[in-house]
C-alpha atoms as a PDB file:
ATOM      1  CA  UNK A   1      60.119  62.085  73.990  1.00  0.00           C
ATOM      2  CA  UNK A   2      57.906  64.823  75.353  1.00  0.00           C
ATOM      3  CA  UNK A   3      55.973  63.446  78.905  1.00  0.00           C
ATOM      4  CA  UNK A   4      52.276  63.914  76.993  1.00  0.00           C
ATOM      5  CA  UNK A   5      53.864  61.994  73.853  1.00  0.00           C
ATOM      6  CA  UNK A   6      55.114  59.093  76.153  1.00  0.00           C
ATOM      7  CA  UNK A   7      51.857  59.131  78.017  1.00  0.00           C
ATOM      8  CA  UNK A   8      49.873  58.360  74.994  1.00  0.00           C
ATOM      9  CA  UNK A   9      52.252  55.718  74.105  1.00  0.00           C
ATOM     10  CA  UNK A  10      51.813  54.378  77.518  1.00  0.00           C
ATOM     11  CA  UNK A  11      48.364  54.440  77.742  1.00  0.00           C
ATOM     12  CA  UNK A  12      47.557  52.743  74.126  1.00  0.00           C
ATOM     13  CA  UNK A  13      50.010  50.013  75.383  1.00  0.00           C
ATOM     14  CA  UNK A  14      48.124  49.396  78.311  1.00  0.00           C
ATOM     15  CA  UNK A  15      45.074  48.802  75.627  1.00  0.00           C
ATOM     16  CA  UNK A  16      46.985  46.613  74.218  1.00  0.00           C
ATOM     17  CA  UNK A  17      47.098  48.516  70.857  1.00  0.00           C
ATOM     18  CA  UNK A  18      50.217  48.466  68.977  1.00  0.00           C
ATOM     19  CA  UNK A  19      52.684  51.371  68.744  1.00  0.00           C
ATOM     20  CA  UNK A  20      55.136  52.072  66.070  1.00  0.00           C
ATOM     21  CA  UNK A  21      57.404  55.090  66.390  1.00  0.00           C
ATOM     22  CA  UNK A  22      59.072  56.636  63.731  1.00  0.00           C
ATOM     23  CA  UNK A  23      62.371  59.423  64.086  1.00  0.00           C
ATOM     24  CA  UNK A  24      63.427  61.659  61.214  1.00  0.00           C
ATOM     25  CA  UNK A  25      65.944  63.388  62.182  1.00  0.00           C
ATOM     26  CA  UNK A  26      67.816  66.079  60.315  1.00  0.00           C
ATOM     27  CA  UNK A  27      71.158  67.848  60.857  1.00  0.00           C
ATOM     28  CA  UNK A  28      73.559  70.448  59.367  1.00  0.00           C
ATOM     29  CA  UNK A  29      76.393  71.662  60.639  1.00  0.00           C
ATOM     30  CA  UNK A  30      77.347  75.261  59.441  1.00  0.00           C
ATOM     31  CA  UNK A  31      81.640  75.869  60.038  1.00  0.00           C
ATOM     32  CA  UNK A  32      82.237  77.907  62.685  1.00  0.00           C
ATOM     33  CA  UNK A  33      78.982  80.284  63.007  1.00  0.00           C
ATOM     34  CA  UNK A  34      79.380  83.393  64.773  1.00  0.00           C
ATOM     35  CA  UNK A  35      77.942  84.460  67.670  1.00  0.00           C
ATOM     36  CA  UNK A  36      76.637  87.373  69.737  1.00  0.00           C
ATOM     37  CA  UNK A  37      76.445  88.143  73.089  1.00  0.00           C
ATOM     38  CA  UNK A  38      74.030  91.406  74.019  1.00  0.00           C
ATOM     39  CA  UNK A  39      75.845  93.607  76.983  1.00  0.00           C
ATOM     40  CA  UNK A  40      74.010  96.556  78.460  1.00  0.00           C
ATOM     41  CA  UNK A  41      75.242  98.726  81.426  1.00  0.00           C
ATOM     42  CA  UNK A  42      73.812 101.196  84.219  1.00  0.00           C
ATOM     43  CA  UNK A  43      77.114 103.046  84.698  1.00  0.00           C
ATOM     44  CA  UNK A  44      77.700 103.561  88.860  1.00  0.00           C
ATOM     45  CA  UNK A  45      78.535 106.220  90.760  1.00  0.00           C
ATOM     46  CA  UNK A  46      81.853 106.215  93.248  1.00  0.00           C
ATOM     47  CA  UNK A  47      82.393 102.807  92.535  1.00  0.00           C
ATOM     48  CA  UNK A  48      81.768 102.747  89.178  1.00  0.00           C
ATOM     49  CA  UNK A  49      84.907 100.877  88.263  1.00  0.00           C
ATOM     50  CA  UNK A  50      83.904  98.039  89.891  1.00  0.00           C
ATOM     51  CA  UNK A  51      80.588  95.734  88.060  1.00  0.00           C
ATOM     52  CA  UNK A  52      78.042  93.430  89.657  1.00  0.00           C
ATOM     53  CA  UNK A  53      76.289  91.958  86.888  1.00  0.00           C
ATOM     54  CA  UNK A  54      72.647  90.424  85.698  1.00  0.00           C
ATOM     55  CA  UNK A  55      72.443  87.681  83.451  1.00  0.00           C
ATOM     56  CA  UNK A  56      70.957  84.224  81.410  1.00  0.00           C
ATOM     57  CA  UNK A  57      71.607  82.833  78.079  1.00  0.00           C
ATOM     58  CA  UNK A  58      68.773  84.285  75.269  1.00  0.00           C
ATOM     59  CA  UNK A  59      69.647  80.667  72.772  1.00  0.00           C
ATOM     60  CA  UNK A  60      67.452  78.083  72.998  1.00  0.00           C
ATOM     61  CA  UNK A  61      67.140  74.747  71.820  1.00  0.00           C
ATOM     62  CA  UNK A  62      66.723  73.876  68.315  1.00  0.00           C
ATOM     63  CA  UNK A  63      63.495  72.250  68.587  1.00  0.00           C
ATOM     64  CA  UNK A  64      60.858  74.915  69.656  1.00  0.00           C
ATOM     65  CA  UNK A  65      60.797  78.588  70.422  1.00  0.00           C
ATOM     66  CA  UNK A  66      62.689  78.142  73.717  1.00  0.00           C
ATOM     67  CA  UNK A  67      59.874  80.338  76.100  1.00  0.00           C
ATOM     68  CA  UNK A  68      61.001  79.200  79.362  1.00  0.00           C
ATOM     69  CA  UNK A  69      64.892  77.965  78.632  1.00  0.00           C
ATOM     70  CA  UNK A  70      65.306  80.638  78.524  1.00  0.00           C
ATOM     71  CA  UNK A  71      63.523  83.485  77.195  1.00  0.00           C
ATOM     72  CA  UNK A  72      61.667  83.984  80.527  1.00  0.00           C
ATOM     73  CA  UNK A  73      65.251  84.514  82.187  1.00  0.00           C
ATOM     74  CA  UNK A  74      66.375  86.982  79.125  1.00  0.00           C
ATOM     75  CA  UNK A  75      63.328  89.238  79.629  1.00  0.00           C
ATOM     76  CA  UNK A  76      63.332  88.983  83.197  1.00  0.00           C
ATOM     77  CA  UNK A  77      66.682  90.073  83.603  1.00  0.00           C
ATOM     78  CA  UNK A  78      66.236  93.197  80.728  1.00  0.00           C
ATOM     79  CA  UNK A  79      63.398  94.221  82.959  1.00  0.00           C
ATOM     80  CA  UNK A  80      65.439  94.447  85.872  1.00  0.00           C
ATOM     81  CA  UNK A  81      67.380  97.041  84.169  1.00  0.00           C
ATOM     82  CA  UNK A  82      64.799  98.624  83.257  1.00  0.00           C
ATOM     83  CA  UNK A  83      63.421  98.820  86.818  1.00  0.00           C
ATOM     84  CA  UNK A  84      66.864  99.718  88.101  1.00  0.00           C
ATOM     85  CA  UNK A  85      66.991 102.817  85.402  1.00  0.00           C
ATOM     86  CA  UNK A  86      63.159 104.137  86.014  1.00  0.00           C
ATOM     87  CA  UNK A  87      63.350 103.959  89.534  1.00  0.00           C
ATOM     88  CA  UNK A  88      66.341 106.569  89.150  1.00  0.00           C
ATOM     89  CA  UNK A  89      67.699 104.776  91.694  1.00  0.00           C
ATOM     90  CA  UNK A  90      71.765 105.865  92.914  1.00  0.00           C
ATOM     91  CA  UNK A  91      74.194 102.797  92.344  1.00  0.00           C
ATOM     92  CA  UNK A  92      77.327 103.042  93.330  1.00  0.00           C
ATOM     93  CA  UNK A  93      78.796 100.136  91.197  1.00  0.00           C
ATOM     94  CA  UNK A  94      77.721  99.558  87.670  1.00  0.00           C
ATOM     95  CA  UNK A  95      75.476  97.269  86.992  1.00  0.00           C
ATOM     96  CA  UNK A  96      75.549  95.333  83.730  1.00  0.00           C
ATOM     97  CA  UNK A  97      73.784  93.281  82.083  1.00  0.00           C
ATOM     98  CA  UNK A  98      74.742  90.020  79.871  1.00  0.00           C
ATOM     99  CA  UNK A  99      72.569  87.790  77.715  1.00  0.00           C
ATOM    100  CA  UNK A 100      74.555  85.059  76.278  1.00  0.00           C
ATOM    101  CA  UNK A 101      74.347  83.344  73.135  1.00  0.00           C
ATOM    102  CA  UNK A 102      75.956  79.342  73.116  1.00  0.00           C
ATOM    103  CA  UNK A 103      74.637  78.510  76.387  1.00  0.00           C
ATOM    104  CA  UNK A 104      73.584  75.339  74.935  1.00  0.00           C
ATOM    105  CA  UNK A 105      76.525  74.227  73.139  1.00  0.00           C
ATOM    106  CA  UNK A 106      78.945  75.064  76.563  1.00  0.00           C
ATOM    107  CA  UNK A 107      77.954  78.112  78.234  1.00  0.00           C
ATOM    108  CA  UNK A 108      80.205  79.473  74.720  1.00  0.00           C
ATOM    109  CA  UNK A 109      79.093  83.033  75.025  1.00  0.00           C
ATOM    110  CA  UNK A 110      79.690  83.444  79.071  1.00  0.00           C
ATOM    111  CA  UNK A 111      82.914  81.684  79.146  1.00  0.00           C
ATOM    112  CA  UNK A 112      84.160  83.690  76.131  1.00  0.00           C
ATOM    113  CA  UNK A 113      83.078  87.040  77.859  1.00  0.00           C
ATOM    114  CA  UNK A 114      84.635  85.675  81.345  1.00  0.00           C
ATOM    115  CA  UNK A 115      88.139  84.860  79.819  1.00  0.00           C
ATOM    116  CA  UNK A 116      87.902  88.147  77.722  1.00  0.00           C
ATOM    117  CA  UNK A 117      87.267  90.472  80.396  1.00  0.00           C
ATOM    118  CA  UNK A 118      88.518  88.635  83.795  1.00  0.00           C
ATOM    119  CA  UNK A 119      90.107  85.729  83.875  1.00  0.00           C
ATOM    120  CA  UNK A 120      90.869  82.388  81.186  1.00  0.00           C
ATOM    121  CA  UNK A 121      93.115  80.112  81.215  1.00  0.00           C
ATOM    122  CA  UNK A 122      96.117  79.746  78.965  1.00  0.00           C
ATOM    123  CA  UNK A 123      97.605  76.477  76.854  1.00  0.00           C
ATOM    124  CA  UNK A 124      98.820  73.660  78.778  1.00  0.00           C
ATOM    125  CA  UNK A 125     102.183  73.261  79.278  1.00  0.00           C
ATOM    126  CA  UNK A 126     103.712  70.735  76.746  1.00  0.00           C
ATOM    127  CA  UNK A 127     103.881  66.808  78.253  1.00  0.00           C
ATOM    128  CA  UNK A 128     106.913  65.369  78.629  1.00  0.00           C
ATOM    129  CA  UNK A 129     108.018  62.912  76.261  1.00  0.00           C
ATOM    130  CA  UNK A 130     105.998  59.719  77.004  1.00  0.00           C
ATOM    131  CA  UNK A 131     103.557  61.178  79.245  1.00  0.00           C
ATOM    132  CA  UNK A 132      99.728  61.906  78.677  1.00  0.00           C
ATOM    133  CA  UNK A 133      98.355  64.933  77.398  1.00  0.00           C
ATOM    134  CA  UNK A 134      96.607  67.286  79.783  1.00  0.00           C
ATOM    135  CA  UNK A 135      92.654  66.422  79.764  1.00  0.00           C
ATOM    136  CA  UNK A 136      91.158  69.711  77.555  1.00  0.00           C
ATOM    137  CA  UNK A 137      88.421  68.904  75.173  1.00  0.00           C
ATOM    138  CA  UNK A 138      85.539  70.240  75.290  1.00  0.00           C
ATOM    139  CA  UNK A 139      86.297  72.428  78.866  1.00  0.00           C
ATOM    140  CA  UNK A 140      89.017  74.343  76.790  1.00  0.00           C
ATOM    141  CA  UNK A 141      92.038  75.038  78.085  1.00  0.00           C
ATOM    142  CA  UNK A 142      93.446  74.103  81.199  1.00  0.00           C
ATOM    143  CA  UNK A 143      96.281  76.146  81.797  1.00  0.00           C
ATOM    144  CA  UNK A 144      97.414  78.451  84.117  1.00  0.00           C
ATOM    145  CA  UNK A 145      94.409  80.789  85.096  1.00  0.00           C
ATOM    146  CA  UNK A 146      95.741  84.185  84.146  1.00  0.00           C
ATOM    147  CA  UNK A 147      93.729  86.996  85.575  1.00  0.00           C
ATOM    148  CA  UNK A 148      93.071  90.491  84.592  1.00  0.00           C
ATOM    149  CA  UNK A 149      92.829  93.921  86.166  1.00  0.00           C
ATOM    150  CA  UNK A 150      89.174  93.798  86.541  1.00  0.00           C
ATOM    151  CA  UNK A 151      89.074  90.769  88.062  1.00  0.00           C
ATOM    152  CA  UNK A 152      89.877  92.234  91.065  1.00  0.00           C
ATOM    153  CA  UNK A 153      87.095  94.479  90.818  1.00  0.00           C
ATOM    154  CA  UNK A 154      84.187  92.704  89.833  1.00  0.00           C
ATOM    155  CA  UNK A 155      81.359  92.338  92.882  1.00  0.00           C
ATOM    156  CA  UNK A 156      79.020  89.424  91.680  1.00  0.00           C
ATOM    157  CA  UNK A 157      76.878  87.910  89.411  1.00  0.00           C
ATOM    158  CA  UNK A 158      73.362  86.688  89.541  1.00  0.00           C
ATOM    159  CA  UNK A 159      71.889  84.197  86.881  1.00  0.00           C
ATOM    160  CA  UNK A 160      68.395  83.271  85.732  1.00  0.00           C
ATOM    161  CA  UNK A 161      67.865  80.008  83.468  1.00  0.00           C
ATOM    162  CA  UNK A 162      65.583  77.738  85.446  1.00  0.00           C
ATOM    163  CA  UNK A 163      62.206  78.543  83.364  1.00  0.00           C
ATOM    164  CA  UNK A 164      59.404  80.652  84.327  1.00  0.00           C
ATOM    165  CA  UNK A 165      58.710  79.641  87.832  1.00  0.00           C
ATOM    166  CA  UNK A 166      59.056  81.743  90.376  1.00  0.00           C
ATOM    167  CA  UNK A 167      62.571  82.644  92.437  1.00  0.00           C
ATOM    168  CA  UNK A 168      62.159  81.154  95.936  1.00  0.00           C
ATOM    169  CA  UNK A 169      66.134  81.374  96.972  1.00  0.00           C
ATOM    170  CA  UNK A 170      69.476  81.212  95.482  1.00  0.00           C
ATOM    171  CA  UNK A 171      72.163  78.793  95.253  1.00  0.00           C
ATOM    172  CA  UNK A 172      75.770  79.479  97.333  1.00  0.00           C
ATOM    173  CA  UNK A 173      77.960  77.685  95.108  1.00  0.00           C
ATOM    174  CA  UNK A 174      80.010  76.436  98.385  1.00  0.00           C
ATOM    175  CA  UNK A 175      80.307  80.149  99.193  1.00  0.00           C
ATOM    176  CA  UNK A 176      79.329  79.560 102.711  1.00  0.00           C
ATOM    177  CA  UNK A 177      80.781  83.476 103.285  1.00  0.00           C
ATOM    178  CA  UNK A 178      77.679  84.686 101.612  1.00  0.00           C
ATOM    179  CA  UNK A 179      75.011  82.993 103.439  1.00  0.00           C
ATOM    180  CA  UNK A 180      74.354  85.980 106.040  1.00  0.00           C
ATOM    181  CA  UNK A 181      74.892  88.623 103.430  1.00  0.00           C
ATOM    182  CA  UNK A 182      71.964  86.774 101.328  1.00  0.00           C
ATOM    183  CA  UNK A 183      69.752  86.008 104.241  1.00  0.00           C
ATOM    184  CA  UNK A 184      69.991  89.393 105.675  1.00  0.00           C
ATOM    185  CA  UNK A 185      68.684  90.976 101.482  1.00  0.00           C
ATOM    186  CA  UNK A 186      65.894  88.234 101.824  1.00  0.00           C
ATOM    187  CA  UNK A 187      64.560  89.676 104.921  1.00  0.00           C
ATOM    188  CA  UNK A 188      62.328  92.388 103.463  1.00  0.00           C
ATOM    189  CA  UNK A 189      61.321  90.442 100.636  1.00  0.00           C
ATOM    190  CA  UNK A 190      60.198  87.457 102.330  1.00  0.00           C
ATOM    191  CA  UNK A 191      56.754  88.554 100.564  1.00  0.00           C
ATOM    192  CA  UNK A 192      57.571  88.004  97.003  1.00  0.00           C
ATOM    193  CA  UNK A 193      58.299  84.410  98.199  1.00  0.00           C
ATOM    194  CA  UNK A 194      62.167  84.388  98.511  1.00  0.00           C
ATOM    195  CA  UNK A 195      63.400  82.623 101.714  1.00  0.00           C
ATOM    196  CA  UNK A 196      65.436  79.641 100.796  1.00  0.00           C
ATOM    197  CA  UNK A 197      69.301  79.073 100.485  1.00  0.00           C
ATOM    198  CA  UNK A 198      70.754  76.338  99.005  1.00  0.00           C
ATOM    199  CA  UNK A 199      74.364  75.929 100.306  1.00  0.00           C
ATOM    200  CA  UNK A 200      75.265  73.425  97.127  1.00  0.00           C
ATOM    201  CA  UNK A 201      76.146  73.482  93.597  1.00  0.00           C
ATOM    202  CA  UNK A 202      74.208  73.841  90.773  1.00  0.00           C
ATOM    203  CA  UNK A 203      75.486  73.747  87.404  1.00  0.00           C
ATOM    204  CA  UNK A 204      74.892  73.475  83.231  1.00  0.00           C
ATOM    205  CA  UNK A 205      74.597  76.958  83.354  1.00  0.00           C
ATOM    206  CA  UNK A 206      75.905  80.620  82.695  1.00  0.00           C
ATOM    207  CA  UNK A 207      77.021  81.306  86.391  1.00  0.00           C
ATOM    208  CA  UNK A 208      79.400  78.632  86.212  1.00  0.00           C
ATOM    209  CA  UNK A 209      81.674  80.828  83.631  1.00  0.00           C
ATOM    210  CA  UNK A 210      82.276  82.972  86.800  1.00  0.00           C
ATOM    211  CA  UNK A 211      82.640  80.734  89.820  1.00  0.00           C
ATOM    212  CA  UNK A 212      84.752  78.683  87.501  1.00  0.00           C
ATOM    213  CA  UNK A 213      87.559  81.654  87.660  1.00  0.00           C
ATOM    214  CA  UNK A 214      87.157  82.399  91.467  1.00  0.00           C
ATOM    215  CA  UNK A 215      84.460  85.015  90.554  1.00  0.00           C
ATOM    216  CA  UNK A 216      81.394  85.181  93.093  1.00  0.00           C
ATOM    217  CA  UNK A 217      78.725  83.779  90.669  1.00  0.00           C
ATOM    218  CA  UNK A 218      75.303  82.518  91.340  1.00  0.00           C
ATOM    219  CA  UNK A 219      72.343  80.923  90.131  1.00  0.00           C
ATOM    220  CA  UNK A 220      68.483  81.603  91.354  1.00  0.00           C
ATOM    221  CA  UNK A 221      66.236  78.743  93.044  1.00  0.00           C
ATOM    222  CA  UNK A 222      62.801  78.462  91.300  1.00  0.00           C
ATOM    223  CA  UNK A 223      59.639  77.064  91.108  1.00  0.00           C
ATOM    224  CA  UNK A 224      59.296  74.057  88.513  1.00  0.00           C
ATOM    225  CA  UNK A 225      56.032  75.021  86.895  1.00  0.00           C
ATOM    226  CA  UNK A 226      56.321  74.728  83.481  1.00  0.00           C
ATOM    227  CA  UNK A 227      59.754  73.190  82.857  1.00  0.00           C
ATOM    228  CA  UNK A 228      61.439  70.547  83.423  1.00  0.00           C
ATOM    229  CA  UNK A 229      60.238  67.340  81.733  1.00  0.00           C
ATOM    230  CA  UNK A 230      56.661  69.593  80.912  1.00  0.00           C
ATOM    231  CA  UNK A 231      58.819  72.135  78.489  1.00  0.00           C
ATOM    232  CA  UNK A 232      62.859  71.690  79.029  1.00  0.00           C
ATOM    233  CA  UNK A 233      64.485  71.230  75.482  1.00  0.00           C
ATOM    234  CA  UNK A 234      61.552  69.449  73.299  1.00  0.00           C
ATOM    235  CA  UNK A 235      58.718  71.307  71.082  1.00  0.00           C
ATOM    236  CA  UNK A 236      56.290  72.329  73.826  1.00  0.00           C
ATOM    237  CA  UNK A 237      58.849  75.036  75.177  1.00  0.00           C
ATOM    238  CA  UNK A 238      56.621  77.696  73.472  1.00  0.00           C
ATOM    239  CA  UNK A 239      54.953  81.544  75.129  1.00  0.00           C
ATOM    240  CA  UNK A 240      51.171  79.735  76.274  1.00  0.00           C
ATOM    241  CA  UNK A 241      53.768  78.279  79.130  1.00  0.00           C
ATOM    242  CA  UNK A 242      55.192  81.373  80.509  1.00  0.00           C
ATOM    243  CA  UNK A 243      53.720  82.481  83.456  1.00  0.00           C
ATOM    244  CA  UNK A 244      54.002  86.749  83.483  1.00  0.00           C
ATOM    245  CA  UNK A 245      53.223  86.907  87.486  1.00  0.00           C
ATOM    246  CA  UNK A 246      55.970  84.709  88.284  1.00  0.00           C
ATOM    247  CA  UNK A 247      58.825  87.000  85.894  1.00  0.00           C
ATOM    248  CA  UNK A 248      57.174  90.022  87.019  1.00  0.00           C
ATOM    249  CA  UNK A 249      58.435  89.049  90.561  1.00  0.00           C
ATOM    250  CA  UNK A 250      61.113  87.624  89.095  1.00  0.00           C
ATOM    251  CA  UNK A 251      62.351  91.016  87.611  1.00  0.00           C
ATOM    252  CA  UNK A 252      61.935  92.903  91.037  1.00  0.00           C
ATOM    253  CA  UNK A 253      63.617  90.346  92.775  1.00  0.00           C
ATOM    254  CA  UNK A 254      66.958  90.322  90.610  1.00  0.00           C
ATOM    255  CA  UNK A 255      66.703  94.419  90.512  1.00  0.00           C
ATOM    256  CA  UNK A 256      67.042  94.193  94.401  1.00  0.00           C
ATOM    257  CA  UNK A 257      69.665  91.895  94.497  1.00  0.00           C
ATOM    258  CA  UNK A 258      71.727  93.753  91.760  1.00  0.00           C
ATOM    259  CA  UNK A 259      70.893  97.211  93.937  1.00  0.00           C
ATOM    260  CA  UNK A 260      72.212  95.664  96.940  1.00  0.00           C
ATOM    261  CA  UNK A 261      74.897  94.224  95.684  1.00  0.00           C
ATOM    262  CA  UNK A 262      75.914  97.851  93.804  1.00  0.00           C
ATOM    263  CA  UNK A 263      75.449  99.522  96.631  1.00  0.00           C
ATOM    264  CA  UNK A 264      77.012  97.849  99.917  1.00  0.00           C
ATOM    265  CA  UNK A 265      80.322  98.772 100.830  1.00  0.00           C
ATOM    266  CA  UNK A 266      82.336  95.604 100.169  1.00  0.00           C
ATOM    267  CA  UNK A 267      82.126  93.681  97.693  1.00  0.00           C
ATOM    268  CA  UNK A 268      80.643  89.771  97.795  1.00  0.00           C
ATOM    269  CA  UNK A 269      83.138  87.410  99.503  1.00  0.00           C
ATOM    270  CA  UNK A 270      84.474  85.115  96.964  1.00  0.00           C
ATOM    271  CA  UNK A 271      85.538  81.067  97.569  1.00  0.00           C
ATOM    272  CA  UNK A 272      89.231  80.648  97.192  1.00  0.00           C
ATOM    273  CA  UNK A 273      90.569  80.391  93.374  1.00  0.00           C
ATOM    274  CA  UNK A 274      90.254  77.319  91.746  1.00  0.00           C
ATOM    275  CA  UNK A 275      93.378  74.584  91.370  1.00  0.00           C
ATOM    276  CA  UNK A 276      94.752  74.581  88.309  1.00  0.00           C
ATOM    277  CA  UNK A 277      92.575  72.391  85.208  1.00  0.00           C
ATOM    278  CA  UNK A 278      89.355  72.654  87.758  1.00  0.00           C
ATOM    279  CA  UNK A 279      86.505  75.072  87.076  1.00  0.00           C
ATOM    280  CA  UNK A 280      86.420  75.455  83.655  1.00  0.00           C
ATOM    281  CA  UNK A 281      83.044  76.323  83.101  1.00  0.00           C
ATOM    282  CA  UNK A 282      80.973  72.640  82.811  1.00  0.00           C
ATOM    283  CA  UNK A 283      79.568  71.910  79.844  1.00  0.00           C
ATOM    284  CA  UNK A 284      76.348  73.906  79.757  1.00  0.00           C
ATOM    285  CA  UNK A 285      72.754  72.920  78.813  1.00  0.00           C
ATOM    286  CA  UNK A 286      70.116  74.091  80.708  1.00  0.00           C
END
């Protein structure tokens, strides 16, 4: 129940007027749809084999137009390419681009690009007679993680699906290696309002598809105007809630983490590689 729907019931209760709520709900469940990810690329220079990447899930949920979870990320993020490619600016690493599709069914899209191109895990080894199954479900599997050549190679990746509200810091994902690297890029930009660094977790979304594989992934701190219980997966997630300032600096803030990231001569310390069965990507959502 949206908050403004509740609110009404809460204040006619207080009035002492009855309520009666009524659901009709519908479902149909189509066999295995297909889906499409969108991948877009600034090819690099004398690195150009190895990718830092920019990124946020363009499905939303079923009931409304999905503005701010997470169309605001999706354009954000395309018009960080775009300022990357205008400015004519040299990269030395590619920089791509990814806008999944399934984020809300399981991160499906991310996790099915990570395990294509990176890493994924293989089947569990068969129990032994009498013992219990390995735990799968949902996660997928939870085999050995089998990497690929460009694991090795990839530099980072930076993830927007926290609405419309401005970026104020990122999230470290326990990558306490980072911390001076990210506080030293915030530095000039301390003007567009980015100074914080959250040394935790945060999860249900598309970065978790690379951290999950030992990749350096990472998710964007913003402001909660406009989402959360306001907009976050009901009917009033539609465009009057965007707010264009706020992805505007948005935009310029991912371009200047992507540039740096392209362009410093090491790539972004990772955390060490998950234990087999862990990391599998969470369950997605946001």
């Amino acid at each position: 129940v949206a908050a403004e729907h509740y609110g009404r019931v809460a204040r006619m209760l207080m009035k002492n007027i009855p309520v009666t709520l009524e659901a009709d709900i519908k479902n149909t469940f189509h066999p295995k749809p297909t889906m499409f990810n969108v991948v877009a690329e600034i090819p690099g220079t004398d690195k150009a084999d190895e990718i830092v990447m920019l990124g946020g899930h363009f499905d939303s949920w079923h009931n409304s137009t999905g503005a701010t979870d997470n169309a605001a990320g999706s354009a954000a993020m395309m018009e960080a390419m775009r300022i990357l490619k205008a400015s004519g600016v040299r990269l030395r690493r590619t920089v791509r681009l990814g806008l999944w599709n399934g984020e809300e069914q399981g991160l499906i899209g991310s996790r099915d690009y990570v395990a294509t191109h990176f890493a994924g895990r293989g089947a569990s080894p068969a129990p032994a007679a009498g013992a219990a199954p390995a735990p799968g479900g949902r996660g997928g599997p939870v085999g050995p993680l089998e990497l690929k050549p460009a694991h090795a190679k990839f530099a980072g990746y930076f993830n927007i699906d926290n609405g419309t509200g401005a970026i104020r810091g990122i999230y470290l994902q326990g990558n306490p290696a980072v911390a001076p690297i990210f506080r030293a890029w915030m530095e000039p930009l301390r003007d567009l309002g980015i100074t914080h660094i959250n040394p935790g977790n945060t999860g249900g979304t598309d970065h978790q598809s690379f951290d999950g594989v030992g990749l350096p992934g990472f998710q964007f701190v913003q402001d909660t105007v406009e989402y959360n219980t306001v907009t976050h997966h009901y009917n009033m997630d539609s465009y009057e809630r965007l707010q264009p300032e706020d992805m505007r600096r948005n935009a310029t803030l991912a371009a200047a983490f992507a540039f740096l990231a392209a362009n410093r001569d090491d790539r972004l310390p990772r955390k060490p590689m998950p234990a087999p069965g862990a990391g599998r990507g969470g369950r997605g959502g946001q």
